[in-house]
PDB file of N, CA and C in Angstrom:
ATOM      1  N   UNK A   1      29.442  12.404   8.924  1.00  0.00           N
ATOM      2  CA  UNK A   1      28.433  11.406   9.179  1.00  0.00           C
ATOM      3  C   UNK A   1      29.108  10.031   9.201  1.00  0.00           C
ATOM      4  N   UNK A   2      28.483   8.837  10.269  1.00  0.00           N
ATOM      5  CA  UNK A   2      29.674   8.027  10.528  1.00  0.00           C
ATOM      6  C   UNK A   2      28.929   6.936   9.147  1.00  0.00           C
ATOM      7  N   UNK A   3      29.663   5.930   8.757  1.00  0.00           N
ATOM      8  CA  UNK A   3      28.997   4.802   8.224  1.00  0.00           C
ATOM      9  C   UNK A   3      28.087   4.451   8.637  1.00  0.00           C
ATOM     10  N   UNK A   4      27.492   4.260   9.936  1.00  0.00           N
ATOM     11  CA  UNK A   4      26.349   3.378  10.626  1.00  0.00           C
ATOM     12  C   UNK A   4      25.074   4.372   9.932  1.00  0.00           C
ATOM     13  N   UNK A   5      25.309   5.968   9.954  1.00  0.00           N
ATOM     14  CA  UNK A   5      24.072   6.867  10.052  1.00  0.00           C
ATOM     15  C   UNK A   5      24.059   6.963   8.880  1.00  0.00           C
ATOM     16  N   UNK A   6      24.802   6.929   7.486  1.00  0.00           N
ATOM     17  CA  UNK A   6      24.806   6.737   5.974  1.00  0.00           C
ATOM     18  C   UNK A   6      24.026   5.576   5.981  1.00  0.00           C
ATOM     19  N   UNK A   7      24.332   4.567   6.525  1.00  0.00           N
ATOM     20  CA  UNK A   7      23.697   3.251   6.205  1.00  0.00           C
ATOM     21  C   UNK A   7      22.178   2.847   6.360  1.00  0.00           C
ATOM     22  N   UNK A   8      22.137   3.704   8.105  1.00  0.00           N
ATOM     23  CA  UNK A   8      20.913   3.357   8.169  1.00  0.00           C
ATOM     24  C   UNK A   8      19.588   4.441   7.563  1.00  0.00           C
ATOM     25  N   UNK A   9      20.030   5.599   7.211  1.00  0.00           N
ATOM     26  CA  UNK A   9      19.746   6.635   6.208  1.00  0.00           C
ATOM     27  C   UNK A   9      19.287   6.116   5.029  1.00  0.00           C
ATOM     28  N   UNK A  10      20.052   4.870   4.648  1.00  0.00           N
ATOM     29  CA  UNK A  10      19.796   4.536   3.255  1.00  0.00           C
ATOM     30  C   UNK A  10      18.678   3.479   2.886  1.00  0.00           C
ATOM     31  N   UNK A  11      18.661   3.019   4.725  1.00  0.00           N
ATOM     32  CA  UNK A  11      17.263   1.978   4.170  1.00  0.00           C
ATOM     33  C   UNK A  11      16.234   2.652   4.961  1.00  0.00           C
ATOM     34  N   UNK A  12      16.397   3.613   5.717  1.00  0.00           N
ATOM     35  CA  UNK A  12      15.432   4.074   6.645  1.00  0.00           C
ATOM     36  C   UNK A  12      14.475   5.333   5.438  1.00  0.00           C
ATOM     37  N   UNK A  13      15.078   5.542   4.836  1.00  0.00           N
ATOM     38  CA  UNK A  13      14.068   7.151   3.568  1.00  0.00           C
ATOM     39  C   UNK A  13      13.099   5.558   3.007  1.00  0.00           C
ATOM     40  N   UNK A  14      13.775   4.608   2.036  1.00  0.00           N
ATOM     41  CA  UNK A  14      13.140   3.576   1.828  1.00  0.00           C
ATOM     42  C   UNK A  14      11.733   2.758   2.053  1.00  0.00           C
ATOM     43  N   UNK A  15      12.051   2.255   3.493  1.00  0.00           N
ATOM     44  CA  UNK A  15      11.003   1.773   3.967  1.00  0.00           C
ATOM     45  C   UNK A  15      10.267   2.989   4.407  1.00  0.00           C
ATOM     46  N   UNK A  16      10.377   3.970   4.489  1.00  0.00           N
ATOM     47  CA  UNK A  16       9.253   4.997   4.997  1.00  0.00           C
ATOM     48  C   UNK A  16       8.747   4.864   3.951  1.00  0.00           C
ATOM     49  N   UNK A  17       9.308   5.675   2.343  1.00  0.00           N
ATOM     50  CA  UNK A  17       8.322   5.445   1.959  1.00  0.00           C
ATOM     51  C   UNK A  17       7.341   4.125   1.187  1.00  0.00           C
ATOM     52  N   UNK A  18       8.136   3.466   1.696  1.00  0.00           N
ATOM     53  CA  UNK A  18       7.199   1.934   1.138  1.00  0.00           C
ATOM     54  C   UNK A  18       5.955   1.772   2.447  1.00  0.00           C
ATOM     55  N   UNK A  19       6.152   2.257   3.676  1.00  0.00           N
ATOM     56  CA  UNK A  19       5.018   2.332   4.684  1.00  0.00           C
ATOM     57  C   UNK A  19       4.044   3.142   3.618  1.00  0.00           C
ATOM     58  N   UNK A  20       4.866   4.455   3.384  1.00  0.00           N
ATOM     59  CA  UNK A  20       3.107   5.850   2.806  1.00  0.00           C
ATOM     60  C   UNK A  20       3.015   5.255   2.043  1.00  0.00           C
ATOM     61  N   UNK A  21       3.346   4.582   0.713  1.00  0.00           N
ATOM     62  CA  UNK A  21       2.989   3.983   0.266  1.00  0.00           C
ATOM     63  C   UNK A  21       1.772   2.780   0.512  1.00  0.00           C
ATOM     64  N   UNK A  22       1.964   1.677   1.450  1.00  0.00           N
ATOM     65  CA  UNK A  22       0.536   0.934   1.653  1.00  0.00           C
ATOM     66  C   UNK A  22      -0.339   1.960   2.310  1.00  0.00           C
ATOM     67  N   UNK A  23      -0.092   2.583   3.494  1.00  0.00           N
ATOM     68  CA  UNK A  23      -0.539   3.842   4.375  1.00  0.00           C
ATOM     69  C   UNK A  23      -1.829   4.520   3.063  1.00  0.00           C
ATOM     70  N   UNK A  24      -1.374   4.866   1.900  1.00  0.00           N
ATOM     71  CA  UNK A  24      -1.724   5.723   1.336  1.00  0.00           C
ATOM     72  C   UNK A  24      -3.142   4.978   0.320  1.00  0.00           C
ATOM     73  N   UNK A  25      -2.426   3.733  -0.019  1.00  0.00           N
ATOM     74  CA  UNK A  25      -3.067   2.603  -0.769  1.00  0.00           C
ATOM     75  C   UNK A  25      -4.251   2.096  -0.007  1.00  0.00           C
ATOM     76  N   UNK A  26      -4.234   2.084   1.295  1.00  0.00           N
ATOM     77  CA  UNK A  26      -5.207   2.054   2.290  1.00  0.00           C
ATOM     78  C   UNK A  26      -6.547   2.743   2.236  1.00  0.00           C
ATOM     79  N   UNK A  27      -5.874   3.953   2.209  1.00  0.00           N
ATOM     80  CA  UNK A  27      -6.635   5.102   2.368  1.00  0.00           C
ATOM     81  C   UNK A  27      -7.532   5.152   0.397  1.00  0.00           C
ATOM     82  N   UNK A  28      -6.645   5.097  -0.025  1.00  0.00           N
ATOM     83  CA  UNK A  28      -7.392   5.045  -1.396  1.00  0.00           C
ATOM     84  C   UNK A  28      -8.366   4.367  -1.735  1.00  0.00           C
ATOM     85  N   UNK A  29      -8.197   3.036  -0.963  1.00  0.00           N
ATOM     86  CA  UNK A  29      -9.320   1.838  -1.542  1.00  0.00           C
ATOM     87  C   UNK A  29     -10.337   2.358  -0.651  1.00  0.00           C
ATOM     88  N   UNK A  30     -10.483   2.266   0.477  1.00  0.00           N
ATOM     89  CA  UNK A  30     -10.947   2.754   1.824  1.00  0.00           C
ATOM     90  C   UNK A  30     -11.939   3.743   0.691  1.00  0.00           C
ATOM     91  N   UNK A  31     -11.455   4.600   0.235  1.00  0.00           N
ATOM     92  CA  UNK A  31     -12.365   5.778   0.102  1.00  0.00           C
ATOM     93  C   UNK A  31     -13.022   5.662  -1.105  1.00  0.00           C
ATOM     94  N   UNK A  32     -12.857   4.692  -2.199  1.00  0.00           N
ATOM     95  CA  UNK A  32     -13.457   4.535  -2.907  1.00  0.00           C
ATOM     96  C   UNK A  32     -14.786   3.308  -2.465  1.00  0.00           C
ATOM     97  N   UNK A  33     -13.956   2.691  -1.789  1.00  0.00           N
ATOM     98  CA  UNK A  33     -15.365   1.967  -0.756  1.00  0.00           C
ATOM     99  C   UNK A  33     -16.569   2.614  -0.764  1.00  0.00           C
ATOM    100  N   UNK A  34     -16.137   3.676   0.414  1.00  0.00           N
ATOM    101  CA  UNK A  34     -17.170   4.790   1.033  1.00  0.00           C
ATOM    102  C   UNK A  34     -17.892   5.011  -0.657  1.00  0.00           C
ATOM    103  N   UNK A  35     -16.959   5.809  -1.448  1.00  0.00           N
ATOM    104  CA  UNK A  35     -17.811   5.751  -2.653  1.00  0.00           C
ATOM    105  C   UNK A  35     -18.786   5.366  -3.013  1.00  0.00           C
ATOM    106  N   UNK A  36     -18.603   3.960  -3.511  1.00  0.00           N
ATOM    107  CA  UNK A  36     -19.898   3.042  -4.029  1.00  0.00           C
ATOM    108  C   UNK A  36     -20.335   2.953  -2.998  1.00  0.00           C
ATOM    109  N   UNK A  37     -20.518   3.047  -1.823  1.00  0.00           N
ATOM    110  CA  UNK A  37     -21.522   3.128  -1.235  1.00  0.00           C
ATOM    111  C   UNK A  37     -22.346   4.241  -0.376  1.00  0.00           C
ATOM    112  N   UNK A  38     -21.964   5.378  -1.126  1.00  0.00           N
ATOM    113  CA  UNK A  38     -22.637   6.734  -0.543  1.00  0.00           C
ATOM    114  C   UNK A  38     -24.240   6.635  -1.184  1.00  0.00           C
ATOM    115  N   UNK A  39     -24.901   7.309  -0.573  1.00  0.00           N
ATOM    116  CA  UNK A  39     -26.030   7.536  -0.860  1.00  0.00           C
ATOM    117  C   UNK A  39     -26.654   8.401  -1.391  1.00  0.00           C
ATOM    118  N   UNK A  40     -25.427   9.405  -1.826  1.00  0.00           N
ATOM    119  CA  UNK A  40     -25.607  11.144  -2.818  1.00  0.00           C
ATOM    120  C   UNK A  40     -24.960  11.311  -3.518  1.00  0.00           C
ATOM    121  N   UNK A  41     -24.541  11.992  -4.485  1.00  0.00           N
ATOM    122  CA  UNK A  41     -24.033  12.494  -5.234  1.00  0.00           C
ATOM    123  C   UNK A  41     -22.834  12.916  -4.018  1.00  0.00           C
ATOM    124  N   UNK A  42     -23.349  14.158  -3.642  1.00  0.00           N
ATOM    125  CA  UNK A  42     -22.015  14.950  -3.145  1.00  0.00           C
ATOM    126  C   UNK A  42     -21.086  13.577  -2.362  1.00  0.00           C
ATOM    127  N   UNK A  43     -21.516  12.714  -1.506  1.00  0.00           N
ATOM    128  CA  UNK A  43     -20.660  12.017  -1.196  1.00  0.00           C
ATOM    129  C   UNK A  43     -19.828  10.965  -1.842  1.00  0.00           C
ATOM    130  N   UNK A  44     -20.253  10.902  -2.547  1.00  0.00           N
ATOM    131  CA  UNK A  44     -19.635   9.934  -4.268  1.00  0.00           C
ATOM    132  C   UNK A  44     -18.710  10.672  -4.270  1.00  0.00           C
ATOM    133  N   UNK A  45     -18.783  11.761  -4.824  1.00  0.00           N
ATOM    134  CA  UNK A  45     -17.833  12.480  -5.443  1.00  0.00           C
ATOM    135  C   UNK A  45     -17.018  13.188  -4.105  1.00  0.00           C
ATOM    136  N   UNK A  46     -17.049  13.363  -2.673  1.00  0.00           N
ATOM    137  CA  UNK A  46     -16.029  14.054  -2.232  1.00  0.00           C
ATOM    138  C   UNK A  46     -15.109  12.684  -1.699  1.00  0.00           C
ATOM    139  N   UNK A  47     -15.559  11.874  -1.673  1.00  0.00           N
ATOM    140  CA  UNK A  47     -15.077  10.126  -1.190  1.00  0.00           C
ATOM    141  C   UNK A  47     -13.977   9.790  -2.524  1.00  0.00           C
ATOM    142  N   UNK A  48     -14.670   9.928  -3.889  1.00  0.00           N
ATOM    143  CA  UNK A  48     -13.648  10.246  -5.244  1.00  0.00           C
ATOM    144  C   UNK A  48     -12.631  10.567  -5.146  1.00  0.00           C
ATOM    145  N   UNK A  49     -12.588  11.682  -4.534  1.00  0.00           N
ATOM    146  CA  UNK A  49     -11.755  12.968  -4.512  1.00  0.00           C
ATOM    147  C   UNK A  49     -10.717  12.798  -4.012  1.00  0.00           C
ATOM    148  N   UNK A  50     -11.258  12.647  -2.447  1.00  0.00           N
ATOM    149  CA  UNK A  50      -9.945  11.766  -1.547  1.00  0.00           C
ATOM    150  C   UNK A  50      -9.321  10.726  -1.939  1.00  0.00           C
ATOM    151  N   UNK A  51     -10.061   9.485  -2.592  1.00  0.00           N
ATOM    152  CA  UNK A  51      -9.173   8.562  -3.026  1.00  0.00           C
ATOM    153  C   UNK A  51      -8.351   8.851  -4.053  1.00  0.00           C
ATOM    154  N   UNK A  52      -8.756   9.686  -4.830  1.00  0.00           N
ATOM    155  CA  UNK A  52      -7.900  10.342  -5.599  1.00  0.00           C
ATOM    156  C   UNK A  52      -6.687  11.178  -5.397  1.00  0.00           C
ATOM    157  N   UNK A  53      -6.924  11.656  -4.341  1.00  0.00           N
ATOM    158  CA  UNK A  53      -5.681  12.075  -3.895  1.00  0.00           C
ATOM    159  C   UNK A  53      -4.724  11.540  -2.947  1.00  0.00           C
ATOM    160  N   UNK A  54      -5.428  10.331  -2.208  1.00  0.00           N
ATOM    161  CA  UNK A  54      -4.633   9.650  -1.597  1.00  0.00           C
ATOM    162  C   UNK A  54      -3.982   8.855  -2.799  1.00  0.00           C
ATOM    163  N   UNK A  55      -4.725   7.975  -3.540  1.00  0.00           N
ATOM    164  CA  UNK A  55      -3.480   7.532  -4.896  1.00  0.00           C
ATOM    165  C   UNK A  55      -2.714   8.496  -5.478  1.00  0.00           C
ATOM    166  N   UNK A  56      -2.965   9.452  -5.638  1.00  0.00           N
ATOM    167  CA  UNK A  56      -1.564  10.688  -6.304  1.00  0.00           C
ATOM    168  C   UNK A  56      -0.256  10.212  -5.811  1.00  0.00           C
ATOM    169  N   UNK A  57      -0.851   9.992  -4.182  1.00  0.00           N
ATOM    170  CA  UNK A  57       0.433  10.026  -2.579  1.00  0.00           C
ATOM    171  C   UNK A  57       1.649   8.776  -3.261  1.00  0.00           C
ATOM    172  N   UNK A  58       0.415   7.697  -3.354  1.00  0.00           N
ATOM    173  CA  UNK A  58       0.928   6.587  -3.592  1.00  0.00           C
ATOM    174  C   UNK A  58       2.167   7.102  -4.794  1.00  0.00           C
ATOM    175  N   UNK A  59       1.539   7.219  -5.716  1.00  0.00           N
ATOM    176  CA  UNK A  59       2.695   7.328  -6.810  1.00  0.00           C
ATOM    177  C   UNK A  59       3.669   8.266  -6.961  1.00  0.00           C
ATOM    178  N   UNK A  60       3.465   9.330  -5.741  1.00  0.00           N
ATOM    179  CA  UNK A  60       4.803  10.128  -5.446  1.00  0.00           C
ATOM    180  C   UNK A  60       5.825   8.924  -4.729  1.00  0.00           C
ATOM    181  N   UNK A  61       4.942   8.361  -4.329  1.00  0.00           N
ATOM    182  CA  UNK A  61       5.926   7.186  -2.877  1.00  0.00           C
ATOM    183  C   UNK A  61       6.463   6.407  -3.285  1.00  0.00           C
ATOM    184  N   UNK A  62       5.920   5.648  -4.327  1.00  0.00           N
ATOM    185  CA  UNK A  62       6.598   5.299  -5.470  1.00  0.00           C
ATOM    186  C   UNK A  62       7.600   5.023  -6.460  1.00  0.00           C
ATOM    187  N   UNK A  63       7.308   6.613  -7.032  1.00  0.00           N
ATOM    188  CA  UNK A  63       8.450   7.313  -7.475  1.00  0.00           C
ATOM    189  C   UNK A  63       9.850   7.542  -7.002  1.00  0.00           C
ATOM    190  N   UNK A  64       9.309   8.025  -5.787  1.00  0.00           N
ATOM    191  CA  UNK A  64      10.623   8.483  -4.522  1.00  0.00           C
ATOM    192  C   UNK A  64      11.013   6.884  -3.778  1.00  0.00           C
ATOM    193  N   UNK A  65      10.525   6.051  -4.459  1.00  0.00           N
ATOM    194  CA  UNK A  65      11.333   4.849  -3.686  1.00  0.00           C
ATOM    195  C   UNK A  65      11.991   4.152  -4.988  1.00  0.00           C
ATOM    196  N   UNK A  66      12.022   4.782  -5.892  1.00  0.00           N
ATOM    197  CA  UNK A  66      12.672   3.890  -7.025  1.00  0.00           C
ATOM    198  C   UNK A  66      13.891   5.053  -7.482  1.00  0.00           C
ATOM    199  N   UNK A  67      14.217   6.257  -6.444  1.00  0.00           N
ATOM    200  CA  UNK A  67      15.405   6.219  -6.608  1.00  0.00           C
ATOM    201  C   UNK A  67      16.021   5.722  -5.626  1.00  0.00           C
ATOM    202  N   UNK A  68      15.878   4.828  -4.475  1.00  0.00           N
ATOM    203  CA  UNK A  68      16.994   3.784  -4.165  1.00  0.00           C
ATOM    204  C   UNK A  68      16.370   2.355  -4.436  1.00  0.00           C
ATOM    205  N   UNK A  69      15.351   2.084  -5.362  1.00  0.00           N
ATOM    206  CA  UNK A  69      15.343   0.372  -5.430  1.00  0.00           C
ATOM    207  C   UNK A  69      15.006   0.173  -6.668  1.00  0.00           C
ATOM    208  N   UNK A  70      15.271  -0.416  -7.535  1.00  0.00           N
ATOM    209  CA  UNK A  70      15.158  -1.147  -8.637  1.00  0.00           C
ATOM    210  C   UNK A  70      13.627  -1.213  -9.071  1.00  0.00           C
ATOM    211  N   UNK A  71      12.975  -0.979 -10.065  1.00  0.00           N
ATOM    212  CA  UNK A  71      11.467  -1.229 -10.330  1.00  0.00           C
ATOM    213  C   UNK A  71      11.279  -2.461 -10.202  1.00  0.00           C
ATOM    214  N   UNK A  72      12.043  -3.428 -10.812  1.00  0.00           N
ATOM    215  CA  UNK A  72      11.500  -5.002 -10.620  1.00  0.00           C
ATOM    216  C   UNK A  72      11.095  -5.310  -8.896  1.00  0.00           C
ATOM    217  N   UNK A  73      12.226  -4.591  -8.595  1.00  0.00           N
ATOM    218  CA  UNK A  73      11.810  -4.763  -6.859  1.00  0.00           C
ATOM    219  C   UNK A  73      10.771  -3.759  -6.118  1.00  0.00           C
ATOM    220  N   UNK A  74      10.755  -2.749  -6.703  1.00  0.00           N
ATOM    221  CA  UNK A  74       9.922  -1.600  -6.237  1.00  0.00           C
ATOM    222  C   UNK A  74       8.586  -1.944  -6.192  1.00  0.00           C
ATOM    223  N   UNK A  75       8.285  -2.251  -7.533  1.00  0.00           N
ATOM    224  CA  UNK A  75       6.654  -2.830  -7.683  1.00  0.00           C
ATOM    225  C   UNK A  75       6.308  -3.736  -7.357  1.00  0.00           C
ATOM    226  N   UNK A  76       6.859  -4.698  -7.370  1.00  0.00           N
ATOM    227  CA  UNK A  76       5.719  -5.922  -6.774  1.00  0.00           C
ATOM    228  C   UNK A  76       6.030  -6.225  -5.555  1.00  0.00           C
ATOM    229  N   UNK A  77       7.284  -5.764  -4.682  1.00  0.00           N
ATOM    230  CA  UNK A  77       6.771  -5.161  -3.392  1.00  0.00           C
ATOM    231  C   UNK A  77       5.995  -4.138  -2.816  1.00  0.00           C
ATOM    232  N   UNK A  78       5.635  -3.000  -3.135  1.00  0.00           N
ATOM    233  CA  UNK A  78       4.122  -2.194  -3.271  1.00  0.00           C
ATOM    234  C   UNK A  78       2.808  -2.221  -3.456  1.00  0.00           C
ATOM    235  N   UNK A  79       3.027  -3.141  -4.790  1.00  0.00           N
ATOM    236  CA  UNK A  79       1.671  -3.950  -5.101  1.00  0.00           C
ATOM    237  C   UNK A  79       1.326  -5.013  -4.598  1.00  0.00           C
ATOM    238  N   UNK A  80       2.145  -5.674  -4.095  1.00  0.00           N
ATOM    239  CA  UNK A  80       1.791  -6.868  -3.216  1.00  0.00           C
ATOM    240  C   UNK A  80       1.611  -6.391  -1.652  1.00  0.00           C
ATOM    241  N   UNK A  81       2.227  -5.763  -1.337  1.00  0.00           N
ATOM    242  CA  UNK A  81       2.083  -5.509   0.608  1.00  0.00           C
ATOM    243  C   UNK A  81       0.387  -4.240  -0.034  1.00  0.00           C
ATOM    244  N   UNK A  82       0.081  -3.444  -1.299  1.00  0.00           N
ATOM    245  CA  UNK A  82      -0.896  -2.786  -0.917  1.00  0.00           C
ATOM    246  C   UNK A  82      -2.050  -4.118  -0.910  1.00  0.00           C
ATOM    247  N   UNK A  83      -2.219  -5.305  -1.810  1.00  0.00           N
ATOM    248  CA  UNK A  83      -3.305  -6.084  -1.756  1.00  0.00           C
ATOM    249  C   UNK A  83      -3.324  -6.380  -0.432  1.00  0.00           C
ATOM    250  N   UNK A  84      -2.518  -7.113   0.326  1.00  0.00           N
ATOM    251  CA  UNK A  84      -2.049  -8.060   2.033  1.00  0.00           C
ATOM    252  C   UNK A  84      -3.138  -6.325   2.707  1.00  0.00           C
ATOM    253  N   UNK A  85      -2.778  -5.258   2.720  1.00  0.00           N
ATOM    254  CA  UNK A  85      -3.324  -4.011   3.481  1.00  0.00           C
ATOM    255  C   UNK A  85      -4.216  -3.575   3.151  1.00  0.00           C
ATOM    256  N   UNK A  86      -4.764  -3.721   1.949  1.00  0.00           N
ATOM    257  CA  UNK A  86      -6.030  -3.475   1.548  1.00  0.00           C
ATOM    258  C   UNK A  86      -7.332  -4.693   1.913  1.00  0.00           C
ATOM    259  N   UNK A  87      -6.513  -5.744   1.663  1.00  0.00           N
ATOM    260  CA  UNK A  87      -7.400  -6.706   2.096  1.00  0.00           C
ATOM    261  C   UNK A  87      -7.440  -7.140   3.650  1.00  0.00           C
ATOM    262  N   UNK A  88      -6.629  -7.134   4.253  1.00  0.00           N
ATOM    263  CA  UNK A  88      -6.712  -7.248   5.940  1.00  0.00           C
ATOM    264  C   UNK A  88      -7.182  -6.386   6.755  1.00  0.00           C
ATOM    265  N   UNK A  89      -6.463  -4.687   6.319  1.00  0.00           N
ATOM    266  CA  UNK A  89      -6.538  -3.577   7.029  1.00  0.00           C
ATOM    267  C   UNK A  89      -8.356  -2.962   6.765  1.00  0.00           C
ATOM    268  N   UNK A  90      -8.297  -2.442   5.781  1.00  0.00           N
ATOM    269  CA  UNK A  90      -9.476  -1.855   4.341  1.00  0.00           C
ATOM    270  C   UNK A  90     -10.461  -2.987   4.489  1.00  0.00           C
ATOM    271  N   UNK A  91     -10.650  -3.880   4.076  1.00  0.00           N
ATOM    272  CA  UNK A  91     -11.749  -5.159   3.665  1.00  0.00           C
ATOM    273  C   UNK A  91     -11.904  -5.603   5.305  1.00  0.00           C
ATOM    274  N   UNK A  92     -10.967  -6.197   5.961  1.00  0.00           N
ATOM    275  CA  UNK A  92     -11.627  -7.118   7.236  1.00  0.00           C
ATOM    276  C   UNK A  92     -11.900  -6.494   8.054  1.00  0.00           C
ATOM    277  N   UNK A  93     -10.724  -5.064   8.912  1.00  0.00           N
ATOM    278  CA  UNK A  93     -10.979  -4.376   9.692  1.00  0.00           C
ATOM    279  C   UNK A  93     -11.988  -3.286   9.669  1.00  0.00           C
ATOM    280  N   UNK A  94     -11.763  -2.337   8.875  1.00  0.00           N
ATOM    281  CA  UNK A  94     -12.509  -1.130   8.583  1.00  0.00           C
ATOM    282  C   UNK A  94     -13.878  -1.872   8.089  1.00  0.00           C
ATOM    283  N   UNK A  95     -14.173  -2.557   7.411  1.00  0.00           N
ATOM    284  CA  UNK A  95     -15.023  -2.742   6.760  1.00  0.00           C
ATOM    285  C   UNK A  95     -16.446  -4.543   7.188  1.00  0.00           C
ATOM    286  N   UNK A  96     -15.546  -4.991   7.714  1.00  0.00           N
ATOM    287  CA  UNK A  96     -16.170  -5.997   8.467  1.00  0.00           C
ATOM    288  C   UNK A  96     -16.483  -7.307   7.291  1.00  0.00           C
ATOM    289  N   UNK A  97     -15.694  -7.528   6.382  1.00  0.00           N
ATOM    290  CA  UNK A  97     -15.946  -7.965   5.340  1.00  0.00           C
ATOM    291  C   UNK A  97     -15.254  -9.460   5.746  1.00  0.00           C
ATOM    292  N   UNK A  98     -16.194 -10.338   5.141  1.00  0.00           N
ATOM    293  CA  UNK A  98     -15.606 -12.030   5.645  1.00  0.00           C
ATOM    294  C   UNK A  98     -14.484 -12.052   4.598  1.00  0.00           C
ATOM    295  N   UNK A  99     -13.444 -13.352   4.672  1.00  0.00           N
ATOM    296  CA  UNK A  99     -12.441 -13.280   4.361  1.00  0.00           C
ATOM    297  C   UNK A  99     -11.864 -14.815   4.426  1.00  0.00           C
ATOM    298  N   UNK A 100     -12.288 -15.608   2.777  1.00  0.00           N
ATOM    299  CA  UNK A 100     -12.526 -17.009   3.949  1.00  0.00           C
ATOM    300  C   UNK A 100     -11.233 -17.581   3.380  1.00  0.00           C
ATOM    301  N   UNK A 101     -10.605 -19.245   3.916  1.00  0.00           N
ATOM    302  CA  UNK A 101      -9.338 -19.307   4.212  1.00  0.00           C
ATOM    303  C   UNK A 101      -8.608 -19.640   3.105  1.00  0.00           C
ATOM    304  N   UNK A 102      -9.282 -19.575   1.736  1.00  0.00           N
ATOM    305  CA  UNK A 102      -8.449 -19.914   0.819  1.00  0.00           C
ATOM    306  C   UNK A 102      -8.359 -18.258   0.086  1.00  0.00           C
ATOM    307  N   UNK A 103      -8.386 -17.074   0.782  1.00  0.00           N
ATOM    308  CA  UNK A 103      -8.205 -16.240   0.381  1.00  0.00           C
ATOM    309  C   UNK A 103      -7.025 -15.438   1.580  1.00  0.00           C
ATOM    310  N   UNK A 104      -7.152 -16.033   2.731  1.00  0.00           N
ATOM    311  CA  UNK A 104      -5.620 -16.186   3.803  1.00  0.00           C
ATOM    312  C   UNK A 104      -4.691 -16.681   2.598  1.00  0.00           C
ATOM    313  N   UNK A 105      -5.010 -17.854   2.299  1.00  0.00           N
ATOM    314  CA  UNK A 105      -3.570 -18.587   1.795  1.00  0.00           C
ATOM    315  C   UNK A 105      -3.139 -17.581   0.932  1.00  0.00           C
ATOM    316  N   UNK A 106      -4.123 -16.752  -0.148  1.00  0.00           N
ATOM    317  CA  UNK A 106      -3.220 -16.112  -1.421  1.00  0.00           C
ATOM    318  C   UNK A 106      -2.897 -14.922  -0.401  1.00  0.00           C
ATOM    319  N   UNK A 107      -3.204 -14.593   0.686  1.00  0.00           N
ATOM    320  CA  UNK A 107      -1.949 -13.569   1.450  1.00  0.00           C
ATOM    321  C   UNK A 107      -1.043 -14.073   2.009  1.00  0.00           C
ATOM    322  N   UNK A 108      -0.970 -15.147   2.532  1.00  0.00           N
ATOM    323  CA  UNK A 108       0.349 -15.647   2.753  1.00  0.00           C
ATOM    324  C   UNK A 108       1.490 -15.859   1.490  1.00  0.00           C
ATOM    325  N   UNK A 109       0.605 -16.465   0.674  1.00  0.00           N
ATOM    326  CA  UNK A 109       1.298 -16.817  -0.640  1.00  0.00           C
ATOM    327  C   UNK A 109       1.748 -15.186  -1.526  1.00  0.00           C
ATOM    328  N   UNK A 110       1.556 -14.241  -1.403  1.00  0.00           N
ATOM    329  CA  UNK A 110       1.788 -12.995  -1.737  1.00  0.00           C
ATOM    330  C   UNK A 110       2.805 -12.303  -0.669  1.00  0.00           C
ATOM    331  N   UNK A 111       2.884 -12.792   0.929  1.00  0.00           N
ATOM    332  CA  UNK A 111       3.696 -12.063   1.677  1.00  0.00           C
ATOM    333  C   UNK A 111       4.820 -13.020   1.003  1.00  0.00           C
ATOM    334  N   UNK A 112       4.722 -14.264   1.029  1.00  0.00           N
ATOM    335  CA  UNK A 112       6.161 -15.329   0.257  1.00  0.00           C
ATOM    336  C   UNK A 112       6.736 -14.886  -0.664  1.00  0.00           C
ATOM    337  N   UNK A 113       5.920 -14.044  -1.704  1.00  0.00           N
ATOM    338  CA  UNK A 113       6.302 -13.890  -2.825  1.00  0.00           C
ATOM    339  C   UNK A 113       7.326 -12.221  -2.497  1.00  0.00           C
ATOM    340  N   UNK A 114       6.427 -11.603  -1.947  1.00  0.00           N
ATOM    341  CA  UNK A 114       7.143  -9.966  -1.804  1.00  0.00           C
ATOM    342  C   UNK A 114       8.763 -10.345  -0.662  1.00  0.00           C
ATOM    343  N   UNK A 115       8.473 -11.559  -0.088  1.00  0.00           N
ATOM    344  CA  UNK A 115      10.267 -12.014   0.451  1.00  0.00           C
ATOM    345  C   UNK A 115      11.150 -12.737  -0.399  1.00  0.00           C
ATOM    346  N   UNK A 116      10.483 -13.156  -1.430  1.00  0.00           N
ATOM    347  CA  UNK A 116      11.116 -13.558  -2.771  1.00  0.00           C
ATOM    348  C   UNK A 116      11.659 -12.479  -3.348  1.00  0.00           C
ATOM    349  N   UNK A 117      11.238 -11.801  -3.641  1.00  0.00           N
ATOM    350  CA  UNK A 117      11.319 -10.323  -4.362  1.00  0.00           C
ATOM    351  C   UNK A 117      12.595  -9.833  -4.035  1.00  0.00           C
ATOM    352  N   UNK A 118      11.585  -9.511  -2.618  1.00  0.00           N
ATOM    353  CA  UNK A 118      12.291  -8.361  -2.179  1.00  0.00           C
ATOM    354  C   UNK A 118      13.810  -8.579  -1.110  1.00  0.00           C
ATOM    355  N   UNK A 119      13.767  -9.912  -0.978  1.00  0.00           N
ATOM    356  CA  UNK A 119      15.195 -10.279  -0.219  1.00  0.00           C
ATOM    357  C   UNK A 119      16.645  -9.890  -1.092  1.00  0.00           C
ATOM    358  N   UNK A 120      17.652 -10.592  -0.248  1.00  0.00           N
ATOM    359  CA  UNK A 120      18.810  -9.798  -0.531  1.00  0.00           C
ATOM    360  C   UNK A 120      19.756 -10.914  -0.367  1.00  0.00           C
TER     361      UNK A 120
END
């Protein structure tokens, strides 16, 4: 295997799973949404379920990204890109939810922070 395909191997497992990771974080909030706002029982609880198992995802993704990155760096790049995706993707898109501009700034001010972090 040459250097280039070691190398790019080494950040490419990485950022995948830091994608399933928000990907997954998405899906979690998303479904606890649906939750509180089902109108039955059974849908409470199968909306639960899923978010529940979409967060499991998360913390395999997690896991499997903190054997190549540091926790100081692991987490609050995760936790910060899931708020920026939960709140843009989950809250504005899916959900149609207003979003007013001093709540832009703390996502900008959170993408600043996860390039603080997470730079090199």
């Amino acid at each position: 295997m040459s250097h280039f395909a070691i190398r790019l191997n080494g950040i490419l497992i990485p950022l995948m799973l830091i994608v399933g990771n928000l990907f997954f974080n998405i899906i979690a909030s998303s479904c606890f949404k649906l939750s509180a706002v089902s109108q039955e029982w059974r849908g409470f609880l199968l909306w639960q379920i899923a978010g529940n198992l979409a967060g499991f995802i998360t913390v395999l993704t997690l896991t499997g990204l903190l054997r190549f990155v540091p926790l100081h760096i692991a987490h609050p790049i995760t936790t910060g890109l899931a708020v920026i995706g939960v709140q843009v993707v989950a809250s504005r898109w899916l959900f149609g939810e207003t979003i007013s501009l001093k709540q832009w700034l703390g996502v900008m001010l959170i993408a600043g922070g996860i390039l603080l972090i997470g730079g090199r």
